[in-house]
N, C-alpha and C. Protein backbone atom coordinates (compact mmCIF):
# COMPACT_ATOMS: atom_id res chain seq x y z
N UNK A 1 174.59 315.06 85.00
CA UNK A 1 174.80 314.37 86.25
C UNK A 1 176.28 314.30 86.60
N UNK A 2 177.32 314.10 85.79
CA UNK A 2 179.07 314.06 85.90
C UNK A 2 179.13 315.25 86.13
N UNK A 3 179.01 316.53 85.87
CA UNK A 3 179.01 317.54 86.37
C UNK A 3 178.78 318.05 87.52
N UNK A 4 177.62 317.69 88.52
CA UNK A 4 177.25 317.46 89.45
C UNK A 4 178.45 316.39 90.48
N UNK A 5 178.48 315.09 90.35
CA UNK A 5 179.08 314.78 90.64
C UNK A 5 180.80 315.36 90.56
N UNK A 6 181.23 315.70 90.01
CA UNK A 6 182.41 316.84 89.73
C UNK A 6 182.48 317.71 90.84
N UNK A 7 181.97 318.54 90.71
CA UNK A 7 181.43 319.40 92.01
C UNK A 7 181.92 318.83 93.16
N UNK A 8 180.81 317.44 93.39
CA UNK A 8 180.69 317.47 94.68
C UNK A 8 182.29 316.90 95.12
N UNK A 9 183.24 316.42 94.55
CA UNK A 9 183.98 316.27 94.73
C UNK A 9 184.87 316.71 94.69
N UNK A 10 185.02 317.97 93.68
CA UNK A 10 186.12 318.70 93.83
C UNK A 10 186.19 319.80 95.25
N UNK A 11 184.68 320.20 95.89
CA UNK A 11 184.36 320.66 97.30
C UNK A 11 184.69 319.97 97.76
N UNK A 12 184.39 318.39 98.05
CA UNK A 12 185.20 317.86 99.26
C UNK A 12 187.24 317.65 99.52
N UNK A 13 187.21 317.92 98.58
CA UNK A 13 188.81 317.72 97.87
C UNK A 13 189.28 319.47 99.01
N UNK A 14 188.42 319.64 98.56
CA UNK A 14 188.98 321.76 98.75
C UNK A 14 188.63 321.86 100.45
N UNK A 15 187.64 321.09 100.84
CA UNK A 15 187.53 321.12 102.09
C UNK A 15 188.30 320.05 103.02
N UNK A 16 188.83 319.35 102.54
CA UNK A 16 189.99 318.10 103.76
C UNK A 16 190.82 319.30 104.06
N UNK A 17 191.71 319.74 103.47
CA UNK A 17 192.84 320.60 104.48
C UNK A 17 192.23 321.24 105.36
N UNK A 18 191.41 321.90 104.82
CA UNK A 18 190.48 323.32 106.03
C UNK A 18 189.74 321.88 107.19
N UNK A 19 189.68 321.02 107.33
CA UNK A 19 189.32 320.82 108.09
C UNK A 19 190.68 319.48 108.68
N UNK A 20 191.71 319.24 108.27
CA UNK A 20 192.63 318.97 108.87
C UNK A 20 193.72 320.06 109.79
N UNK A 21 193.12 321.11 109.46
CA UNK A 21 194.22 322.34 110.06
C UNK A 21 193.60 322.08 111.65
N UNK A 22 192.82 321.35 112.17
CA UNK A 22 192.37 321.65 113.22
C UNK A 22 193.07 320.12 114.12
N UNK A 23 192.73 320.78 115.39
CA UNK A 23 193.33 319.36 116.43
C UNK A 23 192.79 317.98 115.70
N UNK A 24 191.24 318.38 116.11
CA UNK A 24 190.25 317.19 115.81
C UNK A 24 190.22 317.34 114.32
N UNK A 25 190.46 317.55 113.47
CA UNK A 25 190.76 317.13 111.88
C UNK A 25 191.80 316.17 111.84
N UNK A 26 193.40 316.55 112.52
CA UNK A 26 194.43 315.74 112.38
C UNK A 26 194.19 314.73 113.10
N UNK A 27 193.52 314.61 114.03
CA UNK A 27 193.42 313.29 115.17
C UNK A 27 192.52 312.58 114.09
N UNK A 28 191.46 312.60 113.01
CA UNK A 28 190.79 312.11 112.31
C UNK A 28 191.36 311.77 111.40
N UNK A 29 192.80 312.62 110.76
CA UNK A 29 193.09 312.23 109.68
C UNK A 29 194.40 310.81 110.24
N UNK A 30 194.77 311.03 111.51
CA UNK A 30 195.70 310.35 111.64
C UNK A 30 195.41 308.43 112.22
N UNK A 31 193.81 308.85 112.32
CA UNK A 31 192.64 307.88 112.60
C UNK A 31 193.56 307.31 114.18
N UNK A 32 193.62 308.34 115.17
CA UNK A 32 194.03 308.09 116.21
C UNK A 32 192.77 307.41 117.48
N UNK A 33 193.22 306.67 118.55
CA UNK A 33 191.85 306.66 119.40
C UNK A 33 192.70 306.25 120.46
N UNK A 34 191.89 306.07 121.37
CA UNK A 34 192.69 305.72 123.15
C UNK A 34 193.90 306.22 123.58
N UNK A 35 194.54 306.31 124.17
CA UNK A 35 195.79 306.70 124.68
C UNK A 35 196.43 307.94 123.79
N UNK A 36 196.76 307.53 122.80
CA UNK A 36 197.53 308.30 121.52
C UNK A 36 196.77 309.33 121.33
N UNK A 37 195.16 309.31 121.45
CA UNK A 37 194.58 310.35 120.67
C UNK A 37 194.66 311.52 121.85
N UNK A 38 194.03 310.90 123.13
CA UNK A 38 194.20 312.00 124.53
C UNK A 38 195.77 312.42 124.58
N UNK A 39 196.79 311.63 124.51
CA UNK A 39 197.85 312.68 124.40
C UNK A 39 198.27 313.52 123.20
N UNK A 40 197.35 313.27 121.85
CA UNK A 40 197.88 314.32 120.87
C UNK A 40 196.64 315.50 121.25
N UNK A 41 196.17 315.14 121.37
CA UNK A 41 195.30 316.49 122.10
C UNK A 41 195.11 317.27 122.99
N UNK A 42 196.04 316.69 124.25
CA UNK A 42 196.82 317.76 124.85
C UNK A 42 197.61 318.24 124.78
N UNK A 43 198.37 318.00 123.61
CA UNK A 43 200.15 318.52 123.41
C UNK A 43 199.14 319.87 122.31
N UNK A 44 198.38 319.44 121.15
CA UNK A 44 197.70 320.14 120.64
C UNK A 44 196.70 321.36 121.19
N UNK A 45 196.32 321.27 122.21
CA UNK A 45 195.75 322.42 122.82
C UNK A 45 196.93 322.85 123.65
N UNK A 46 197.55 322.29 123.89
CA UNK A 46 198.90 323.29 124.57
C UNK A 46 199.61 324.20 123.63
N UNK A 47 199.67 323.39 122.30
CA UNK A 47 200.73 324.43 121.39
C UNK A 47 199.74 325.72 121.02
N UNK A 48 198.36 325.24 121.10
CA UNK A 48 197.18 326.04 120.53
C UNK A 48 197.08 327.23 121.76
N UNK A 49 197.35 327.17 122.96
CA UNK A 49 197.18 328.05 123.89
C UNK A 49 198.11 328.92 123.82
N UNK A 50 199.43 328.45 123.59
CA UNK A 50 200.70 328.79 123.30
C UNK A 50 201.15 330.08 122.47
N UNK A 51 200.06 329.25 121.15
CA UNK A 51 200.30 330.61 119.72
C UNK A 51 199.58 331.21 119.91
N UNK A 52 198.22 331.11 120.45
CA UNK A 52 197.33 331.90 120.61
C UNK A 52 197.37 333.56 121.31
N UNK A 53 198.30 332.94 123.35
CA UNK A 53 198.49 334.22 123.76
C UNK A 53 199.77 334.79 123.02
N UNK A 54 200.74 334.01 122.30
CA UNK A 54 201.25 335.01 121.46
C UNK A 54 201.01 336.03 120.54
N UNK A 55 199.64 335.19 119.93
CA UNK A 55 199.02 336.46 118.89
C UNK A 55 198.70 337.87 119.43
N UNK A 56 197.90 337.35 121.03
CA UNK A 56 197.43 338.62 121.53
C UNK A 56 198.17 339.46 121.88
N UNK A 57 199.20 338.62 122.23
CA UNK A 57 200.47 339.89 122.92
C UNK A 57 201.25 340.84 121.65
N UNK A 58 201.34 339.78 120.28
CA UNK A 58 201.64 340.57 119.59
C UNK A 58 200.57 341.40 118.71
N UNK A 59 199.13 341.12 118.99
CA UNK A 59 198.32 342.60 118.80
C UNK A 59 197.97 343.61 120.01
N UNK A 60 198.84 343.39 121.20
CA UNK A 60 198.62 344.16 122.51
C UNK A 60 197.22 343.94 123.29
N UNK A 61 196.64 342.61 123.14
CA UNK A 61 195.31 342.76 123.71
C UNK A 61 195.78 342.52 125.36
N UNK A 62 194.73 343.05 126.06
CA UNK A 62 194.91 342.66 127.59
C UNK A 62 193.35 342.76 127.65
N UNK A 63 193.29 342.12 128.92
CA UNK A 63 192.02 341.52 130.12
C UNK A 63 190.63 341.09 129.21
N UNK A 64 189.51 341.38 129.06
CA UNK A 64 188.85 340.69 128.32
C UNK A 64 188.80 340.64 127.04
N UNK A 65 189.41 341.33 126.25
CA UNK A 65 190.01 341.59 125.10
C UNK A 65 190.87 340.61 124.47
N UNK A 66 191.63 339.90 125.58
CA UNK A 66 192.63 339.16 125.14
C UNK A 66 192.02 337.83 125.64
N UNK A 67 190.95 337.62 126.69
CA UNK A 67 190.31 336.41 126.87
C UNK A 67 189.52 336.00 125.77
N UNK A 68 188.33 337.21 125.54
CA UNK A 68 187.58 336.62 124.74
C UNK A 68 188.56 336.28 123.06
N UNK A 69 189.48 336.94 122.69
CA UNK A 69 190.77 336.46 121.76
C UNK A 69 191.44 334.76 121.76
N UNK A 70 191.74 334.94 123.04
CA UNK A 70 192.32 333.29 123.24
C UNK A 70 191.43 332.26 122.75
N UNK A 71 190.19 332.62 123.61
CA UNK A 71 189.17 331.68 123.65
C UNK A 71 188.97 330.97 122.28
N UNK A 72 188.67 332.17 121.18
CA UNK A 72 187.81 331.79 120.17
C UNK A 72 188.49 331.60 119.39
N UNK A 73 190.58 332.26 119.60
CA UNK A 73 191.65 331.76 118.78
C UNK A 73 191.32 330.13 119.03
N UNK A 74 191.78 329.89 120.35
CA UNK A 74 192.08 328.14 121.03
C UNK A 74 190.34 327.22 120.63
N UNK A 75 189.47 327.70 120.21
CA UNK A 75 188.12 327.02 120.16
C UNK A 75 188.80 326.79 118.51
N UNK A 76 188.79 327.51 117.66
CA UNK A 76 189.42 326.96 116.01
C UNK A 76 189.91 326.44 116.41
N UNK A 77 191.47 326.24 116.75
CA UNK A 77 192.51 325.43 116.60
C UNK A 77 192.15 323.97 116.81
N UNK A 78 191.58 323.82 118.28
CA UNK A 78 191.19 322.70 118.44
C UNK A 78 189.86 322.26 117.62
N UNK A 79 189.47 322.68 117.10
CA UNK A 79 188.00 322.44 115.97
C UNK A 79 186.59 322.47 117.07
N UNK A 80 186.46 323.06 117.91
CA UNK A 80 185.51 323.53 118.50
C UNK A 80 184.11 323.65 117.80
């Protein structure tokens, strides 16, 4: 049974970062709400839109190539 329990905790241990890398991870980890949380989440999807069309430009994507790219870059970031 400690073994088990072991486990389950060393997975949740391994999974907080992977799920703090995201907008809505850090707004959870930073236990934000009202005011504070709507403006870290627009500064956060801004920086997220930001790096995103940079990626594409620096893999040369254009027109739906580089939409459907943004999209599903900017849907992670923000934890979509």
């Amino acid at each position: 049974m400690s073994k088990i329990a072991l486990a389950l905790l060393l997975s949740s241990v391994a999974l907080a970062p992977a799920m703090a890398e995201t907008c809505k991870g850090e707004a959870a980890a930073k236990r934000l709400s009202g005011a504070a949380l709507n403006s870290f989440m627009t500064k956060c999807e801004r920086d997220a839109h930001a790096s995103c069309d940079s990626m594409a430009a620096d893999k040369k994507l254009a027109g739906a190539a580089k939409t459907s790219f943004a999209t599903k870059c900017v849907g992670d970031a923000i934890g979509h």
